[in-house]
PDB file of N, CA and C in Angstrom:
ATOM      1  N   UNK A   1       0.833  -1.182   0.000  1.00  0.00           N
ATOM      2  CA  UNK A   1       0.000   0.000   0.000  1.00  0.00           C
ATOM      3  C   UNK A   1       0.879   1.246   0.000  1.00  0.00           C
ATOM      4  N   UNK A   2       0.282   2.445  -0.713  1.00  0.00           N
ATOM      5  CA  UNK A   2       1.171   3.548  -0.607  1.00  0.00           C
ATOM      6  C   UNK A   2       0.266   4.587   0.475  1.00  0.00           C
ATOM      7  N   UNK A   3       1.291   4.956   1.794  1.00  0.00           N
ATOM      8  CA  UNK A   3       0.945   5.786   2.532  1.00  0.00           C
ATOM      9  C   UNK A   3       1.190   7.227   2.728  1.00  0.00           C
ATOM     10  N   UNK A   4       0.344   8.205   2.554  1.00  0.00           N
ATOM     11  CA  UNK A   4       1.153   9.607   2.474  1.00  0.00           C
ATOM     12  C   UNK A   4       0.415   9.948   3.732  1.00  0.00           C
ATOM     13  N   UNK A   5       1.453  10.607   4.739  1.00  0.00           N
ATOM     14  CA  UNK A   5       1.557  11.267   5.623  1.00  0.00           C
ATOM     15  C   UNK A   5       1.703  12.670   6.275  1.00  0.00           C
ATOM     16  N   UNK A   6       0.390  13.611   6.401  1.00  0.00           N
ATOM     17  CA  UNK A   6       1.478  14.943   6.729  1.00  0.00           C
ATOM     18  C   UNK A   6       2.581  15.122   7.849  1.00  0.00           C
ATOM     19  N   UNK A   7       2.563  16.091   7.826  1.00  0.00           N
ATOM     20  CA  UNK A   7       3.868  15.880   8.926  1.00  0.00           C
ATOM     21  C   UNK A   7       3.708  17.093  10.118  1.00  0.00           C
ATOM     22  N   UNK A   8       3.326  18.034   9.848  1.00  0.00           N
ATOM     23  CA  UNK A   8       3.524  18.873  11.342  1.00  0.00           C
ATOM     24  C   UNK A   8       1.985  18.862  11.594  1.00  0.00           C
ATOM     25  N   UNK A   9       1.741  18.285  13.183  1.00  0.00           N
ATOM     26  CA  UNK A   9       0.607  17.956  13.904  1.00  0.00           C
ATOM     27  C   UNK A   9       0.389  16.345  13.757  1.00  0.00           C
ATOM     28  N   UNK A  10       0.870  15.517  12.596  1.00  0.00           N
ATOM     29  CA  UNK A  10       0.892  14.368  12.335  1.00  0.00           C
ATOM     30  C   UNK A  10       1.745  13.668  13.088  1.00  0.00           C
ATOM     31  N   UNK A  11       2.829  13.666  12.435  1.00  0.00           N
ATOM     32  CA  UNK A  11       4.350  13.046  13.096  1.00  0.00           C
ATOM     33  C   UNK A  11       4.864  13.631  13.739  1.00  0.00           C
ATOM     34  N   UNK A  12       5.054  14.871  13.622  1.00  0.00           N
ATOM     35  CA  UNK A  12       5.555  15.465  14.650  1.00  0.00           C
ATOM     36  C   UNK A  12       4.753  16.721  15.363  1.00  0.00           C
ATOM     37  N   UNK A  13       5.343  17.658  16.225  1.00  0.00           N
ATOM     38  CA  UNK A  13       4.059  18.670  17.027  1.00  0.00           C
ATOM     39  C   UNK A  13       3.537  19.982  15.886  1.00  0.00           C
ATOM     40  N   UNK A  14       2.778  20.527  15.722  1.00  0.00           N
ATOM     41  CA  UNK A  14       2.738  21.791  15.366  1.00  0.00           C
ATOM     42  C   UNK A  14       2.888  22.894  15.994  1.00  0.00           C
ATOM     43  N   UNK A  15       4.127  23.120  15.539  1.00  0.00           N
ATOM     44  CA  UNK A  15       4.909  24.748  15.727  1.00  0.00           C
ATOM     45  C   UNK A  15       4.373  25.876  15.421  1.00  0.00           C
ATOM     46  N   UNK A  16       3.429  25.949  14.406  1.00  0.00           N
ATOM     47  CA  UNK A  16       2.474  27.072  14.152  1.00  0.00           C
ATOM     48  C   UNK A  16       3.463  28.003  13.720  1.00  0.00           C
ATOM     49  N   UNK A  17       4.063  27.300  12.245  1.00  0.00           N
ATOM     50  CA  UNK A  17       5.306  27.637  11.545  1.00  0.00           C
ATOM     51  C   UNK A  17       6.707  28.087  12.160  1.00  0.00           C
ATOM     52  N   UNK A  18       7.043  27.856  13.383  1.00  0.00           N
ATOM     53  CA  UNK A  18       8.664  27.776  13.983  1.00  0.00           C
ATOM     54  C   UNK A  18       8.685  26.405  13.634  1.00  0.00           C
ATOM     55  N   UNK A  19       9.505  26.409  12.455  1.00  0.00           N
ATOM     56  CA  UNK A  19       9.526  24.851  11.872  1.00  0.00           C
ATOM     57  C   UNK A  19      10.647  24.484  12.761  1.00  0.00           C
ATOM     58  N   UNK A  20      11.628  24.958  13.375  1.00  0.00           N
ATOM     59  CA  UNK A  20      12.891  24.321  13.608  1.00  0.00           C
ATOM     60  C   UNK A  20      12.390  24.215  14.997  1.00  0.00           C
ATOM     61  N   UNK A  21      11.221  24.728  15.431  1.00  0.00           N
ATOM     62  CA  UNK A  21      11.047  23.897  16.860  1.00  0.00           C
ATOM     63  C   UNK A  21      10.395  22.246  16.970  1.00  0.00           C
ATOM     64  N   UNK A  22       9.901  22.179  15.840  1.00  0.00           N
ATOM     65  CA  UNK A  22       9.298  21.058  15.634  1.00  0.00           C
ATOM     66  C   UNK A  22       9.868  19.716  16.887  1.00  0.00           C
ATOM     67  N   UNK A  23       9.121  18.823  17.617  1.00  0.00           N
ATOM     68  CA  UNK A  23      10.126  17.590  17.998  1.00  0.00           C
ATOM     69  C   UNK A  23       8.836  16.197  17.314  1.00  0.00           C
ATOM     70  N   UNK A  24       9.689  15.264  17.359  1.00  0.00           N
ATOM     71  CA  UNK A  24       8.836  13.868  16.838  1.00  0.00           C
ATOM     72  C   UNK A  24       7.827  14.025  18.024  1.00  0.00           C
ATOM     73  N   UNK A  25       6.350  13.678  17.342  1.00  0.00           N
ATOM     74  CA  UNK A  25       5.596  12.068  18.197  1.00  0.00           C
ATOM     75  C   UNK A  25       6.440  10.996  17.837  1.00  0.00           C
ATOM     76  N   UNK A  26       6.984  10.282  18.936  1.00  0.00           N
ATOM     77  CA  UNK A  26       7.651   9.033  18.463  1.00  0.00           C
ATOM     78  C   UNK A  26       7.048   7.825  18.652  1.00  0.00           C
ATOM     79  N   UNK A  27       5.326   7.796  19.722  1.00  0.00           N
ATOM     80  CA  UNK A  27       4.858   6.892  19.043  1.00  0.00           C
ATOM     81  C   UNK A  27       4.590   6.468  17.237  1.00  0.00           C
ATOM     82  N   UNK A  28       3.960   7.667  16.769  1.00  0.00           N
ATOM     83  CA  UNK A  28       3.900   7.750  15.727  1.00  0.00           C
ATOM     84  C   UNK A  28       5.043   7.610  14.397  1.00  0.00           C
ATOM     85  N   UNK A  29       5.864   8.082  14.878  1.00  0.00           N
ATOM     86  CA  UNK A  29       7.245   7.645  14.157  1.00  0.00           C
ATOM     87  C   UNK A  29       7.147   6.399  14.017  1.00  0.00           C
ATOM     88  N   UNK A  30       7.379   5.668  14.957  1.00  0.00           N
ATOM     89  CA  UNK A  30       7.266   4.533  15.230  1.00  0.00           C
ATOM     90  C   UNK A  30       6.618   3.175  14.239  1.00  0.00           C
ATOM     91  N   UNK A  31       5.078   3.939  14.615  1.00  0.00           N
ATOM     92  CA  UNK A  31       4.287   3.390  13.675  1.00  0.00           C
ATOM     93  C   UNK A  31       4.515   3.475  11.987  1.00  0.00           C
ATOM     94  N   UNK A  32       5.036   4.641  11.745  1.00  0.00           N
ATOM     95  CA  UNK A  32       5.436   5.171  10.565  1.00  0.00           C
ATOM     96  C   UNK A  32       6.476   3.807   9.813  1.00  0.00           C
ATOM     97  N   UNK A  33       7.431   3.451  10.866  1.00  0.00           N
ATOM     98  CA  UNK A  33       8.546   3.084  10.238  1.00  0.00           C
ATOM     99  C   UNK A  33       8.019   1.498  10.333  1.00  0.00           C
ATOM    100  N   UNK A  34       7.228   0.959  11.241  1.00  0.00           N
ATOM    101  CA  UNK A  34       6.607  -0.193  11.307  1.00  0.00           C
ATOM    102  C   UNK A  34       5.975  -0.595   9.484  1.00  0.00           C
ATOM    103  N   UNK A  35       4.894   0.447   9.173  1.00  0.00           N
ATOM    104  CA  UNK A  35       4.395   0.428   7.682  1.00  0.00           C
ATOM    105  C   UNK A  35       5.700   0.255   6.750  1.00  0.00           C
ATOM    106  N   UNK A  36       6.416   1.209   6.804  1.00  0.00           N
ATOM    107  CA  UNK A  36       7.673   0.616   6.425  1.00  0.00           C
ATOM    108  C   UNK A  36       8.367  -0.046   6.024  1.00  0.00           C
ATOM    109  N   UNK A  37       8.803  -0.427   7.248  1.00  0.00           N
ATOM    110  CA  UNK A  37       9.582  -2.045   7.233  1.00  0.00           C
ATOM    111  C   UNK A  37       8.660  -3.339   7.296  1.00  0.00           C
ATOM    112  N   UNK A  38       7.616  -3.245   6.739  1.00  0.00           N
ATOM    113  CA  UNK A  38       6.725  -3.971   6.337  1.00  0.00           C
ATOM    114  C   UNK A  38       6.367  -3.921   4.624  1.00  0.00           C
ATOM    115  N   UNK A  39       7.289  -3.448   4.061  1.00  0.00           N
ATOM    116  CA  UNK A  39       7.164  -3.013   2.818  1.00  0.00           C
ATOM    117  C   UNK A  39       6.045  -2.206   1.908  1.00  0.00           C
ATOM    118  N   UNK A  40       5.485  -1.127   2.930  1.00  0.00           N
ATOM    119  CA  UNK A  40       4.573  -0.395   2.487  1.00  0.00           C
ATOM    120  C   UNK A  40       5.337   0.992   1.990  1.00  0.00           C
ATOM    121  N   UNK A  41       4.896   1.553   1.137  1.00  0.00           N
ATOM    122  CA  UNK A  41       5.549   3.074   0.067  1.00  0.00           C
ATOM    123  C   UNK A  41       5.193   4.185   1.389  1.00  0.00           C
ATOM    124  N   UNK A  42       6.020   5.178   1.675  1.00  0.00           N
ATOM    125  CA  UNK A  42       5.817   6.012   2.452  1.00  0.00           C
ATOM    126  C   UNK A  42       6.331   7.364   2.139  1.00  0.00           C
ATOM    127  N   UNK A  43       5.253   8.242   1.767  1.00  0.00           N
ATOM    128  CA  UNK A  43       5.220   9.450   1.418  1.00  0.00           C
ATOM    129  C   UNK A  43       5.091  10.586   2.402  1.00  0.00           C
ATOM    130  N   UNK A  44       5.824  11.417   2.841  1.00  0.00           N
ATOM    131  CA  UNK A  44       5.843  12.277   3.947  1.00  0.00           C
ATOM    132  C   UNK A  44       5.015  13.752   3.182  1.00  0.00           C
ATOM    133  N   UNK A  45       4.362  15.070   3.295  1.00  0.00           N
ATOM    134  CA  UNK A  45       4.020  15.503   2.542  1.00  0.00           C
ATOM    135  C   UNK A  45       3.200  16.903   3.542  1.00  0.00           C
ATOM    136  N   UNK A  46       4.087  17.953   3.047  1.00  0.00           N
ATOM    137  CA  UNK A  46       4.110  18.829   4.387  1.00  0.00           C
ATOM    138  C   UNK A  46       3.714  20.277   3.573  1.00  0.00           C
ATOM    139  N   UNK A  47       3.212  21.049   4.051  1.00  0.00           N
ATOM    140  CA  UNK A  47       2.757  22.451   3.278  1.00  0.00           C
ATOM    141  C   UNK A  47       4.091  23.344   3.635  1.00  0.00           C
ATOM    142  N   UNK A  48       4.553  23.257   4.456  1.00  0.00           N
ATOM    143  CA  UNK A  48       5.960  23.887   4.587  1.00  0.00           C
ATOM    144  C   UNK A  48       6.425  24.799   3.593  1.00  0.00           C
ATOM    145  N   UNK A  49       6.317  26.453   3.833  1.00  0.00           N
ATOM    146  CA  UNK A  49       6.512  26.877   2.356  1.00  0.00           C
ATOM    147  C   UNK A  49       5.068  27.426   1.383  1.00  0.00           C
ATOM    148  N   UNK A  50       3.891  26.763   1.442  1.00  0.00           N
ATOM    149  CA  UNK A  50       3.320  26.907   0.459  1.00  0.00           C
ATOM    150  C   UNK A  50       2.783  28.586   1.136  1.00  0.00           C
ATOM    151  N   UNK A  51       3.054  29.085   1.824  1.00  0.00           N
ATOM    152  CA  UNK A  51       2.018  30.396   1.476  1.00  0.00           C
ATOM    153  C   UNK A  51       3.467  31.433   1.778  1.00  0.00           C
ATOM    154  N   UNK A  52       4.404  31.013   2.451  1.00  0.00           N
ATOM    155  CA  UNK A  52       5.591  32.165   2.477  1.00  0.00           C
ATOM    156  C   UNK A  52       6.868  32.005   0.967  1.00  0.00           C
ATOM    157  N   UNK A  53       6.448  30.839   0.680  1.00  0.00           N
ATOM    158  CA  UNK A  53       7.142  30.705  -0.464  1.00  0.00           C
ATOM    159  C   UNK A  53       8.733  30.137  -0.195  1.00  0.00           C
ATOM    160  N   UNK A  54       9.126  30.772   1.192  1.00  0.00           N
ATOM    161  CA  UNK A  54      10.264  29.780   1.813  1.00  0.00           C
ATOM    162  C   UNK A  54      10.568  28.091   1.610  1.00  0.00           C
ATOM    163  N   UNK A  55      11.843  27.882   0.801  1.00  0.00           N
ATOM    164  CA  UNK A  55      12.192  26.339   0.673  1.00  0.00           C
ATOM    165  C   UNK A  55      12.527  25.730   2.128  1.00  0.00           C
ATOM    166  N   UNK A  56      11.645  24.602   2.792  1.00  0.00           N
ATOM    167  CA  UNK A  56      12.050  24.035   3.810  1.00  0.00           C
ATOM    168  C   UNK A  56      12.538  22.639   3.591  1.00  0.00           C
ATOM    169  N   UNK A  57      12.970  22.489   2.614  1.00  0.00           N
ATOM    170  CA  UNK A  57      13.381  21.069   2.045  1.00  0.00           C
ATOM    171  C   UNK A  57      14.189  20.243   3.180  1.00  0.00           C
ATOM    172  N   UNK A  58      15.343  21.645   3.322  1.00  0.00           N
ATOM    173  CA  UNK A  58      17.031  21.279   3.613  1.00  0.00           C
ATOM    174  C   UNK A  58      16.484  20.643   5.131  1.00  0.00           C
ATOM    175  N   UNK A  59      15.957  21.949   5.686  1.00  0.00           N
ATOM    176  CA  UNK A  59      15.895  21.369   7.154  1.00  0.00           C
ATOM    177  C   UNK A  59      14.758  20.305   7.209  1.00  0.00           C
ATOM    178  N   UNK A  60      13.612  20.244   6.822  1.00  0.00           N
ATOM    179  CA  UNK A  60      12.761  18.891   7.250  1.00  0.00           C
ATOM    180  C   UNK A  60      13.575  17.677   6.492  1.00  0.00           C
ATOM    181  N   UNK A  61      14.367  17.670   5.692  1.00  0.00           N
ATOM    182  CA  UNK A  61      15.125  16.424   5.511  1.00  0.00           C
ATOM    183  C   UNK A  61      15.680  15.551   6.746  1.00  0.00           C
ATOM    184  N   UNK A  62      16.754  17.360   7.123  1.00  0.00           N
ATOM    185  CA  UNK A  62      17.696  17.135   8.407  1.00  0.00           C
ATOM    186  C   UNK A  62      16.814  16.509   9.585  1.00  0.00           C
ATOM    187  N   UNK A  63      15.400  16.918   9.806  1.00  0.00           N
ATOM    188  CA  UNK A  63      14.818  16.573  11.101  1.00  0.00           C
ATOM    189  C   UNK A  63      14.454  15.223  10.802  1.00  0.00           C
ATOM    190  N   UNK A  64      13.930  14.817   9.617  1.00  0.00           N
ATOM    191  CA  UNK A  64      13.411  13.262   9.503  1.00  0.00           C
ATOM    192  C   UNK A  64      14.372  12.476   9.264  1.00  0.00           C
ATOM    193  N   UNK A  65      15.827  12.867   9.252  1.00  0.00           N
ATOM    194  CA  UNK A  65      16.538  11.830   9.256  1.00  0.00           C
ATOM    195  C   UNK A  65      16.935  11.742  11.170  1.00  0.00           C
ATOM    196  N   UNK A  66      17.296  12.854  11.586  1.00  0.00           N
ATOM    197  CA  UNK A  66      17.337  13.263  13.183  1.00  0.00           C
ATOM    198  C   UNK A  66      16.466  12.417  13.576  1.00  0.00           C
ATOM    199  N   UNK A  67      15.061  12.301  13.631  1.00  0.00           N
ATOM    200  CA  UNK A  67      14.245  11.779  14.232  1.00  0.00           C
ATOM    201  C   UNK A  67      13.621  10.204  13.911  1.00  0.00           C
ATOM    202  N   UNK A  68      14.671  10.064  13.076  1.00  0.00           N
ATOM    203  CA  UNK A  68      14.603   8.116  12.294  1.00  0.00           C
ATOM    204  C   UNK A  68      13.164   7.701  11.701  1.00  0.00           C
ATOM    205  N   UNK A  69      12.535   9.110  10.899  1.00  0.00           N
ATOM    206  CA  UNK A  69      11.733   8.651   9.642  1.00  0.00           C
ATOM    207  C   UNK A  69      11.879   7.618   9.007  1.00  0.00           C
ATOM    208  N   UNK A  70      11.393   6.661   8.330  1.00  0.00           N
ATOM    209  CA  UNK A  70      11.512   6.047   7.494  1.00  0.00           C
ATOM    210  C   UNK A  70      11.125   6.379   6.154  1.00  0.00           C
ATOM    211  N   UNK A  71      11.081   7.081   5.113  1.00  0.00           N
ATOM    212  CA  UNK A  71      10.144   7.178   3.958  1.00  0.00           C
ATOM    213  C   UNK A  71      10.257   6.997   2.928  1.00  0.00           C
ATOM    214  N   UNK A  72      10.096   7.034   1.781  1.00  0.00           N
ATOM    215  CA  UNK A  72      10.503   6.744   0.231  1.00  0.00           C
ATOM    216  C   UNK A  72      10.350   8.209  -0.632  1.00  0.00           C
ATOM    217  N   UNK A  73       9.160   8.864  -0.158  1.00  0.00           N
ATOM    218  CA  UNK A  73       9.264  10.184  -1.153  1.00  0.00           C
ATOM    219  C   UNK A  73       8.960  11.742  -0.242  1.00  0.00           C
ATOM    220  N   UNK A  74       9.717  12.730  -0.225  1.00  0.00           N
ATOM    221  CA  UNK A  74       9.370  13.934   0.939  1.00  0.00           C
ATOM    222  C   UNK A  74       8.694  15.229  -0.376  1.00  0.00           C
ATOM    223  N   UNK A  75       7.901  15.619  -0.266  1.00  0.00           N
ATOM    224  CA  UNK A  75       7.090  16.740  -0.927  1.00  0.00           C
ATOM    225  C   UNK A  75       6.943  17.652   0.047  1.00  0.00           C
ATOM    226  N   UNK A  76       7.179  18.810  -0.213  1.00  0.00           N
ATOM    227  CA  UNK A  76       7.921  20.207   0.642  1.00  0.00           C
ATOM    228  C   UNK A  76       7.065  21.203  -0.429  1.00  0.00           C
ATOM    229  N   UNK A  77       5.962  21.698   0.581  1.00  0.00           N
ATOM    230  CA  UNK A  77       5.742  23.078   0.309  1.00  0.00           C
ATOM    231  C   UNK A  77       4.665  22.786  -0.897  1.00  0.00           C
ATOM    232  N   UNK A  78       4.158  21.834  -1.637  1.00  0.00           N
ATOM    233  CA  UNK A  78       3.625  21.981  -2.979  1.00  0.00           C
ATOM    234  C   UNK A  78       2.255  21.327  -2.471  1.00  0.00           C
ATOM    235  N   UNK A  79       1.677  21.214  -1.462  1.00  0.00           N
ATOM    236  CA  UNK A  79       0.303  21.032  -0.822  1.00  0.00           C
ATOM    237  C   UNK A  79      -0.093  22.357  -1.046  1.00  0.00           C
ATOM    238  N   UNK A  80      -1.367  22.856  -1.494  1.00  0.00           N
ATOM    239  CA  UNK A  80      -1.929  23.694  -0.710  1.00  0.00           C
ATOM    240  C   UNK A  80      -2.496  24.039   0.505  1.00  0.00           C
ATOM    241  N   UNK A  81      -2.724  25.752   0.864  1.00  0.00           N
ATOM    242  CA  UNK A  81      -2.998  25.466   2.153  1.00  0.00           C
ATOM    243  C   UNK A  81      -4.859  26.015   2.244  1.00  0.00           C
ATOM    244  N   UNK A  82      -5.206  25.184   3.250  1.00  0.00           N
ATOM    245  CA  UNK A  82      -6.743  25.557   3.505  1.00  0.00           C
ATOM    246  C   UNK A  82      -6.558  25.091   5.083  1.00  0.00           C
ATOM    247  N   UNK A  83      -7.394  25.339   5.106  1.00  0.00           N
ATOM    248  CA  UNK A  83      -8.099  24.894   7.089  1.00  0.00           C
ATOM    249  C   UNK A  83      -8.741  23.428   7.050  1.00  0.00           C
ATOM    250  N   UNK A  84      -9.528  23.069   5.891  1.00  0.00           N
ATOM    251  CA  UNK A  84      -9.898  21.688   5.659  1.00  0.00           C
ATOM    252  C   UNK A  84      -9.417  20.808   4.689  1.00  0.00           C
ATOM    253  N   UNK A  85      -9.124  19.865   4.397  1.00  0.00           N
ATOM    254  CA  UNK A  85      -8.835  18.809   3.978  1.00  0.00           C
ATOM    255  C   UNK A  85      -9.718  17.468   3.611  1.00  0.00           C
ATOM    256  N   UNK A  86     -10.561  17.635   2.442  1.00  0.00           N
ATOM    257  CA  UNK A  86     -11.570  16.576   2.500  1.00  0.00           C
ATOM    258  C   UNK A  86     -11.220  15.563   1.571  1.00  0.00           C
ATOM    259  N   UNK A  87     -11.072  14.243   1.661  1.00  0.00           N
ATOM    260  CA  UNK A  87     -10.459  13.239   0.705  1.00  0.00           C
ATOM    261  C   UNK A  87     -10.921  12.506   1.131  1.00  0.00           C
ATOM    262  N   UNK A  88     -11.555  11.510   0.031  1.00  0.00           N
ATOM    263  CA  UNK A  88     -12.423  10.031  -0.085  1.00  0.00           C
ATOM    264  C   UNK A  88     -11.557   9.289   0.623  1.00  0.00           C
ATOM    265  N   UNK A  89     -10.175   9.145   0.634  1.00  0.00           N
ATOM    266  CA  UNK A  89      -9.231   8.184   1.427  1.00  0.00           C
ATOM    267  C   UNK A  89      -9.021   8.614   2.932  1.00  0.00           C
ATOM    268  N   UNK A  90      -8.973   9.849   3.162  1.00  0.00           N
ATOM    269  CA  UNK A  90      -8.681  10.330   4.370  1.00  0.00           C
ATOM    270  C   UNK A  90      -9.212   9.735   5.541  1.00  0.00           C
ATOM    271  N   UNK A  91      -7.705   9.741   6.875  1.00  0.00           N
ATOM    272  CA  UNK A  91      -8.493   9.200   8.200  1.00  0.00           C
ATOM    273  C   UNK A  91      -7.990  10.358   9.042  1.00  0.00           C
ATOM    274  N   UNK A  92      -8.913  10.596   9.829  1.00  0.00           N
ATOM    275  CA  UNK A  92      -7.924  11.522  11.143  1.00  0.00           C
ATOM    276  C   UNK A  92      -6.960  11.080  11.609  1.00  0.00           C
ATOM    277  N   UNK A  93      -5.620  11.703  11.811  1.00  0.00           N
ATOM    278  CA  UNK A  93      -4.457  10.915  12.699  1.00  0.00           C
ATOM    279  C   UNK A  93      -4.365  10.403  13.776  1.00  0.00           C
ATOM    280  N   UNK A  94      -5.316  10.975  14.280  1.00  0.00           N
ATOM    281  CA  UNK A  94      -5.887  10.367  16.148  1.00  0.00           C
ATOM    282  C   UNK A  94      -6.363   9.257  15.544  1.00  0.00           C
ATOM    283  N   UNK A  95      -7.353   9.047  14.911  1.00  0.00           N
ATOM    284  CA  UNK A  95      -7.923   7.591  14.727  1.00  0.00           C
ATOM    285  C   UNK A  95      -7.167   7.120  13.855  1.00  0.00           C
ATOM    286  N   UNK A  96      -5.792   6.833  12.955  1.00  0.00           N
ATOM    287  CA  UNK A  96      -5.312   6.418  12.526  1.00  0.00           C
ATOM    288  C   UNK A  96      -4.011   5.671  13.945  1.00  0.00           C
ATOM    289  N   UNK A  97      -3.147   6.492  14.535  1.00  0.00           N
ATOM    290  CA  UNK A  97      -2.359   6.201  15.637  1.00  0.00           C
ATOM    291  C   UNK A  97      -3.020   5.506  16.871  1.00  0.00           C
ATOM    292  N   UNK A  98      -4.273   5.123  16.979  1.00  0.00           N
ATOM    293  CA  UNK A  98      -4.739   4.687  17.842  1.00  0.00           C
ATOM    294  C   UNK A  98      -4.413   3.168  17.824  1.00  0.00           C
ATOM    295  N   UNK A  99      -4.608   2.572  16.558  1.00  0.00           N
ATOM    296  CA  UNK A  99      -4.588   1.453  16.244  1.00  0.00           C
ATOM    297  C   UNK A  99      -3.124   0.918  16.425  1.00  0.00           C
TER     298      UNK A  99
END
């Protein structure tokens, strides 16, 4: 299965853009790298950027390797941004990490 993941409030806390304060959920990490090493596709996929136009590539690389991500593809900044998010596939992350 291919899993895409956001990342700030997801995997890790929301900084409410102080990206470099960011620290892991490491349950969730966890789980992350479990899908993983279970041979599932793992897409990380972060708005970072999309409304200041700032590249956060360099450093969310640096933190998901810091914080022992596992993933296959990182997309930086090319989400748009809204307040909602509605997708036929979508689960909340609370009810996704619960399990």
């Amino acid at each position: 299965m291919i899993y895409c993941f956001d990342l700030d409030g997801t995997i890790c806390n929301d900084s409410k853009g102080e990206y470099e304060k960011t620290m892991p959920i490491i349950e969730r990490v966890e789980k992350v790298n479990q899908l993983y090493d279970e041979g599932h596709i793992i897409i990380i996929e972060t708005a970072r950027g999309s409304i200041t136009g700032r590249d956060w590539k360099n450093l969310t690389e640096k933190q998901l390797k810091k914080w022992g991500v596992k993933y296959h593809t990182l997309r930086v900044g090319n989400k748009i941004y809204a307040d909602f998010y509605v997708d036929d596939k979508g689960i909340n992350d609370k009810n996704f990490f619960l399990k």
